[in-house]
N, C-alpha and C. Protein backbone atom coordinates (compact mmCIF):
# COMPACT_ATOMS: atom_id res chain seq x y z
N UNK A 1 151.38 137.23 66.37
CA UNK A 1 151.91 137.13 67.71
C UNK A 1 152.20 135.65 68.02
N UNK A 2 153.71 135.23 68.43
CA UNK A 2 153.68 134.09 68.54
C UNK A 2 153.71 133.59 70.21
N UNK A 3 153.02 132.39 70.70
CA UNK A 3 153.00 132.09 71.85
C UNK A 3 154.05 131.65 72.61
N UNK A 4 154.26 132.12 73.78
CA UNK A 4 155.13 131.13 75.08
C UNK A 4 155.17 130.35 74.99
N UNK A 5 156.82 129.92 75.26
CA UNK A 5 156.99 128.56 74.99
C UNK A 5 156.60 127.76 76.64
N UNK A 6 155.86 126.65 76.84
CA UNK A 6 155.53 125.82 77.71
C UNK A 6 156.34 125.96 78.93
N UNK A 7 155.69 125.41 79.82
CA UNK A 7 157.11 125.54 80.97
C UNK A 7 157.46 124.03 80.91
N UNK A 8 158.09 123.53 81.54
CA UNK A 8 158.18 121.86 81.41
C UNK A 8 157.32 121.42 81.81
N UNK A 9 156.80 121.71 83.12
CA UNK A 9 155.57 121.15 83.56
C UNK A 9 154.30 121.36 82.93
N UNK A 10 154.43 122.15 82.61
CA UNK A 10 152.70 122.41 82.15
C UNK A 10 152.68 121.53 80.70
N UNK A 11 154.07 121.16 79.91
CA UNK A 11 154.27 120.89 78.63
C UNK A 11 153.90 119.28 79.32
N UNK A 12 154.28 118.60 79.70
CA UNK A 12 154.13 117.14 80.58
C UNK A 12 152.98 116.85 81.11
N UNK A 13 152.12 117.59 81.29
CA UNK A 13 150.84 117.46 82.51
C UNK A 13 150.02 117.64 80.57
N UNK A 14 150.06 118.40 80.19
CA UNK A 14 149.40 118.63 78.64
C UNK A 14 149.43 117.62 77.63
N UNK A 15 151.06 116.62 78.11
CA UNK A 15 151.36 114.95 77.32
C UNK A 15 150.68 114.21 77.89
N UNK A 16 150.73 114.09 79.08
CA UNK A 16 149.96 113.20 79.76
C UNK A 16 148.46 113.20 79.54
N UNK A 17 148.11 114.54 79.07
CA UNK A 17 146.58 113.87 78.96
C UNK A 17 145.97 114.32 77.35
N UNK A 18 147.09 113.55 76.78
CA UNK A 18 147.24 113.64 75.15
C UNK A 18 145.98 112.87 74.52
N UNK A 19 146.61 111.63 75.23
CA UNK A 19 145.77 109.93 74.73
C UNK A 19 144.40 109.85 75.52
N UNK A 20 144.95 110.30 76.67
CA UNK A 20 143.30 109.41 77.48
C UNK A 20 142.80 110.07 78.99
N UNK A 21 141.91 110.80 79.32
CA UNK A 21 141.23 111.31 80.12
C UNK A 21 142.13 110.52 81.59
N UNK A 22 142.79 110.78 82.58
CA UNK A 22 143.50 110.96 83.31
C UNK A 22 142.80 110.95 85.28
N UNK A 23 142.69 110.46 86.17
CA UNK A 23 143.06 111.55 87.50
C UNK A 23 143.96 111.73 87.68
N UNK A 24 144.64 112.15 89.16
CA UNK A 24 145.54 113.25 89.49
C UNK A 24 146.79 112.47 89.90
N UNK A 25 146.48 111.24 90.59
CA UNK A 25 147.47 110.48 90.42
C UNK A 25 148.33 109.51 89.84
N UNK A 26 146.68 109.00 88.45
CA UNK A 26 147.52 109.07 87.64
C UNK A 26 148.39 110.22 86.42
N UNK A 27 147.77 111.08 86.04
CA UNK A 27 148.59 112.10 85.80
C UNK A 27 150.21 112.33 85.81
N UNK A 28 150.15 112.46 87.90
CA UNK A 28 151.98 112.29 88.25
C UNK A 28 152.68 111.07 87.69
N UNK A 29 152.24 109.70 87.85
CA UNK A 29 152.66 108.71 87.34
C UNK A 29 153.37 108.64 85.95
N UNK A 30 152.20 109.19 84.88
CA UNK A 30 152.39 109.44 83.33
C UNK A 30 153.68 110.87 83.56
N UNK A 31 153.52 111.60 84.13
CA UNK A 31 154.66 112.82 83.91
C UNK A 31 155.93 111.77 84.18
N UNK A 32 155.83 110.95 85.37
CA UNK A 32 157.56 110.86 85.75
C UNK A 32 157.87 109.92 85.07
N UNK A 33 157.07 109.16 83.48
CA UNK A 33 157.47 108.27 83.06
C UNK A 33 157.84 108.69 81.70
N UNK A 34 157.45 110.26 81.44
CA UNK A 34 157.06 111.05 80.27
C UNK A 34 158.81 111.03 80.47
N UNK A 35 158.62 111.92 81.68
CA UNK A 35 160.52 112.64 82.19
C UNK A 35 161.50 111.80 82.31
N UNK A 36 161.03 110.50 82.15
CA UNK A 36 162.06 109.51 82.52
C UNK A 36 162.05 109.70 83.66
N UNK A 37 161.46 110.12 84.82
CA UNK A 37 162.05 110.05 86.56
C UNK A 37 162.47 111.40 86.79
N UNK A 38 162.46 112.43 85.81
CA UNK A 38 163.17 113.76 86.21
C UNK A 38 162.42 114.65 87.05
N UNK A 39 161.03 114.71 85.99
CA UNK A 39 160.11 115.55 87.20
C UNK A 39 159.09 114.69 87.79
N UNK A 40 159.04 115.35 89.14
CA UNK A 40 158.32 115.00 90.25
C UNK A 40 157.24 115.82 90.55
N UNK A 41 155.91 115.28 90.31
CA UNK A 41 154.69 116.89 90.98
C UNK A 41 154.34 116.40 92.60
N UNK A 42 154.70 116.99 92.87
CA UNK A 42 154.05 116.88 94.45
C UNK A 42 152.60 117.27 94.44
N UNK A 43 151.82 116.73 95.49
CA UNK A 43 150.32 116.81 95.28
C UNK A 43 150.11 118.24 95.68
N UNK A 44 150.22 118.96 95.82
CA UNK A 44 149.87 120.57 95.53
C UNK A 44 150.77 121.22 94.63
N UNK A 45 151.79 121.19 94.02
CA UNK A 45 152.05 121.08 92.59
C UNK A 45 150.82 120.84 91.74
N UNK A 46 150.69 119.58 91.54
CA UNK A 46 149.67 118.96 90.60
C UNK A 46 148.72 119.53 90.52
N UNK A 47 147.57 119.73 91.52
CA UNK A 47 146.16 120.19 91.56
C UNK A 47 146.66 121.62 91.70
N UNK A 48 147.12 122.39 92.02
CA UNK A 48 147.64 123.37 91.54
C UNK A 48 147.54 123.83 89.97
N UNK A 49 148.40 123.16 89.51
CA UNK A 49 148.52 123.57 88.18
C UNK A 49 147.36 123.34 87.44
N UNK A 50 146.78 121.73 87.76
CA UNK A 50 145.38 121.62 87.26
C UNK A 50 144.28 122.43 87.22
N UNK A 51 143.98 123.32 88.55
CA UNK A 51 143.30 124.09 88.34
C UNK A 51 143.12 125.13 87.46
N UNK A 52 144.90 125.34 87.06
CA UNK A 52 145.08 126.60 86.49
C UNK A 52 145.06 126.27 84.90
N UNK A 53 145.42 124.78 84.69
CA UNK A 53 145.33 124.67 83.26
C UNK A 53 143.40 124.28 82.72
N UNK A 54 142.51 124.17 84.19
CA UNK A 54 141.21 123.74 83.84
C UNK A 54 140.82 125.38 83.49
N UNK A 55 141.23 126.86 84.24
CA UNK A 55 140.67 127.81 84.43
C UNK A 55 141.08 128.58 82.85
N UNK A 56 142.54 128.17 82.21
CA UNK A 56 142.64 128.86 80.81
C UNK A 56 142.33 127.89 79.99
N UNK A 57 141.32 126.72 80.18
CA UNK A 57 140.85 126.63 78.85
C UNK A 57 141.36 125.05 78.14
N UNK A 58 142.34 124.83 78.55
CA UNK A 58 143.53 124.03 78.25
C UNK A 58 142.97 122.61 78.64
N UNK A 59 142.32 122.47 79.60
CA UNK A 59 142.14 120.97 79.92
C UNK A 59 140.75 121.46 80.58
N UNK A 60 140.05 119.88 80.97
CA UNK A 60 138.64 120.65 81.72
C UNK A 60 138.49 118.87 82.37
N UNK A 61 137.55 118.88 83.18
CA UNK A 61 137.19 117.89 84.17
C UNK A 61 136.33 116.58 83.26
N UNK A 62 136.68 115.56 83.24
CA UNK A 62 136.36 114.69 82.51
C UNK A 62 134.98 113.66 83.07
N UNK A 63 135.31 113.31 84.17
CA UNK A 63 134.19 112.92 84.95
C UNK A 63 134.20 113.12 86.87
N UNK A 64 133.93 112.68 87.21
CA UNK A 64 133.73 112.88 88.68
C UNK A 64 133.10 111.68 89.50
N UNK A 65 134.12 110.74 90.28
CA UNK A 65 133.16 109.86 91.43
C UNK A 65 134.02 110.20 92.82
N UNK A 66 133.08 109.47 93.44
CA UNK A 66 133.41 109.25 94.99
C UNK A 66 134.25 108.39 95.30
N UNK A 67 135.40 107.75 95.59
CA UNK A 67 136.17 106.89 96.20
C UNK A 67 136.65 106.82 97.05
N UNK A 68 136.45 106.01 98.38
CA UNK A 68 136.70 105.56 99.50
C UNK A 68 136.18 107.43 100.30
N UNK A 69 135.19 108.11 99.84
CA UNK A 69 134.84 109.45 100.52
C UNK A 69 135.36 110.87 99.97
N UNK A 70 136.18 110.39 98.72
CA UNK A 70 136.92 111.28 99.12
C UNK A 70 136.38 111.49 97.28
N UNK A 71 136.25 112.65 96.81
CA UNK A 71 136.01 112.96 95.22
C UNK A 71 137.50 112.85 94.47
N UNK A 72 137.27 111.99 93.38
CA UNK A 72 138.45 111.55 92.57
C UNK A 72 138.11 112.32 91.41
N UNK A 73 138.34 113.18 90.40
CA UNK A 73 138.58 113.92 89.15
C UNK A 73 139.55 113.33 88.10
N UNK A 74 138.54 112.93 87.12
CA UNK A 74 139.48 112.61 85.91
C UNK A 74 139.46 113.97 84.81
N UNK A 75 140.73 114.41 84.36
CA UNK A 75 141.29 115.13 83.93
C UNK A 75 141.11 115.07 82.08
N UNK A 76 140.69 115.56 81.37
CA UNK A 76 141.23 115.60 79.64
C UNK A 76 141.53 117.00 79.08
N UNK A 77 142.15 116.70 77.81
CA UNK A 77 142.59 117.83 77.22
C UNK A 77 141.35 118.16 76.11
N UNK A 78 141.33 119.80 76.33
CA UNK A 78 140.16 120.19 75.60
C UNK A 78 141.09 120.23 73.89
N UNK A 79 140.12 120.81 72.86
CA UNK A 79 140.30 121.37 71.40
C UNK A 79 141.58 122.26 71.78
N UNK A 80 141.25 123.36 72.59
CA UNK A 80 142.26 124.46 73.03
C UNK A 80 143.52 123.55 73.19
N UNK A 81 143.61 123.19 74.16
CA UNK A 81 144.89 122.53 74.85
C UNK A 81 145.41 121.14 74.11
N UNK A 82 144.45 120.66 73.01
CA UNK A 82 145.24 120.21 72.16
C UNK A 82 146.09 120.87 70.96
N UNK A 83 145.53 122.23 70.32
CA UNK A 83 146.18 122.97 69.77
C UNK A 83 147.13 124.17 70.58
N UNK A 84 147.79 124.29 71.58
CA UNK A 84 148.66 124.34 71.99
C UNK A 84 149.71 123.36 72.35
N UNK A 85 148.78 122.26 72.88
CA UNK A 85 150.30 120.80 72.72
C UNK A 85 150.83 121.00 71.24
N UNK A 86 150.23 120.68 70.44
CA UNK A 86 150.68 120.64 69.07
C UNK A 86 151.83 121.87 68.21
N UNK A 87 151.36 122.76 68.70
CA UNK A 87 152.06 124.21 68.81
C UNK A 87 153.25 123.91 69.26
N UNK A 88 153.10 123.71 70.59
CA UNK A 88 154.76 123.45 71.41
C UNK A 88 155.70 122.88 70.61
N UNK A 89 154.90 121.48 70.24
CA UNK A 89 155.57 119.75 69.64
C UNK A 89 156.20 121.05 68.25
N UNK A 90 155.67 121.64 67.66
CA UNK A 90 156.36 122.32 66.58
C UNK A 90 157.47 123.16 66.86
N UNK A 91 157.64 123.42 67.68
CA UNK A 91 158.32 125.16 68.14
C UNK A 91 159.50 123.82 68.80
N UNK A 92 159.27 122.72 69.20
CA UNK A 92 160.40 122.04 69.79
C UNK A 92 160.83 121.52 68.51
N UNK A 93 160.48 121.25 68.04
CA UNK A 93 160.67 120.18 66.60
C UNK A 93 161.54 121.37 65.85
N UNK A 94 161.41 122.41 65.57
CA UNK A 94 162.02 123.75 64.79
C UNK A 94 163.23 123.84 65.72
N UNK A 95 162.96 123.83 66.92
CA UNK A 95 164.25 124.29 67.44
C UNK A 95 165.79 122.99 67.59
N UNK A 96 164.88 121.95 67.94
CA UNK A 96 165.99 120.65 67.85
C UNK A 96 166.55 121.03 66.46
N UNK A 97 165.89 120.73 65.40
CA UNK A 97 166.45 121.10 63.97
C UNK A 97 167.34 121.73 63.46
N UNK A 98 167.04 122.86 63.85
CA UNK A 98 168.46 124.36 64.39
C UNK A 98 169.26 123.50 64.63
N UNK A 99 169.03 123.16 66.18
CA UNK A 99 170.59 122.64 66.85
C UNK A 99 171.07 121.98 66.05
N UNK A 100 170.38 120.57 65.42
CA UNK A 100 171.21 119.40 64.65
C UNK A 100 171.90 120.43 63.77
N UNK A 101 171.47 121.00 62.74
CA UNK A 101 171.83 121.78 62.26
C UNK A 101 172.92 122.37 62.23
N UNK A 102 172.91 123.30 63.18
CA UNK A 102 174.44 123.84 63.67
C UNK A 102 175.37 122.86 64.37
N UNK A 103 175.01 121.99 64.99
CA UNK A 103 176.04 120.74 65.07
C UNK A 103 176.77 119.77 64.26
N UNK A 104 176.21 120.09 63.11
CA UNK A 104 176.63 119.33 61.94
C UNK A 104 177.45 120.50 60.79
N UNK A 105 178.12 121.90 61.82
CA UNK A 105 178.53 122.35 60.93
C UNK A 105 180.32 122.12 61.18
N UNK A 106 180.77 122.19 59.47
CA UNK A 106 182.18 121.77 60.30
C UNK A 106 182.79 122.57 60.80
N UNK A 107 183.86 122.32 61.95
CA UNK A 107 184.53 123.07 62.92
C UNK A 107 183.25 123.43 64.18
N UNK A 108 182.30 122.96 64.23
CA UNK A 108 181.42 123.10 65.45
C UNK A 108 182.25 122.28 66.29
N UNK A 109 182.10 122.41 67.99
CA UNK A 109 182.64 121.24 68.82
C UNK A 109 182.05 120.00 68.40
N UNK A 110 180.70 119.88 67.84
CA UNK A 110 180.72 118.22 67.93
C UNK A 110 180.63 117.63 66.58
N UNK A 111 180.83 118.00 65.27
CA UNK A 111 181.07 117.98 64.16
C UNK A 111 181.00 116.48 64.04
N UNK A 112 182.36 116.26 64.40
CA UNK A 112 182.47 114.60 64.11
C UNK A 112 181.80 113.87 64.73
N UNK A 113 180.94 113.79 66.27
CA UNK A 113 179.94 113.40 66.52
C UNK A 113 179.08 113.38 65.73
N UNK A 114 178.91 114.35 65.47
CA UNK A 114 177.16 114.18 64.81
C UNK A 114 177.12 113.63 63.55
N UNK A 115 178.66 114.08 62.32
CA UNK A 115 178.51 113.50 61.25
C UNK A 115 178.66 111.95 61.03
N UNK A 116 179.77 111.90 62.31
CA UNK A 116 180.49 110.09 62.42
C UNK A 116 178.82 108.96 62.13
């Protein structure tokens, strides 16, 4: 059985906390720099999804303090949710491949692009 492919967001929020245990704002920061500026999480977006990627497994709560009153959560990616990033990174990697692939066939529209 092979798995769903990522949604964008959840695939970005899963990069972002590839390298290094994360909070929530930084998190958004790392996504819109991941996207180049494309996606935007709004703060119930974010903790939203967080919850939902802490509840399947995928990521889990890294540490926990108090700042200025208010509880700050740093974010990491578990074993699980690193072997699904990795999964994805393949299933994208297979599919770009294809494309080059068929773009480099002759008489495709971009033929001479791609071979030039």
């Amino acid at each position: 059985m092979t798995q769903r492919a990522l949604q964008e967001p959840t695939l970005l929020l899963l990069t972002a906390l590839a390298d290094q245990p994360r909070h929530g704002y930084a998190i958004a920061q790392e996504v819109l720099a991941i996207s180049d500026g494309r996606v935007r999480l709004r703060t119930g977006t974010l903790y939203t999804a967080l919850e939902r990627l802490v509840q399947e497994g995928l990521i889990e709560v890294d540490s926990e303090q108090t700042v200025g009153g208010r509880l700050r959560r740093a974010y990491r990616l578990t074993r699980l949710g690193g072997g699904v990033l990795a999964a994805e990174v393949e299933r994208l990697r297979a599919t770009a491949a294809e494309a080059e692939r068929r773009l480099a066939v002759p008489g495709s529209p971009r033929w001479k692009e791609v071979t030039a």
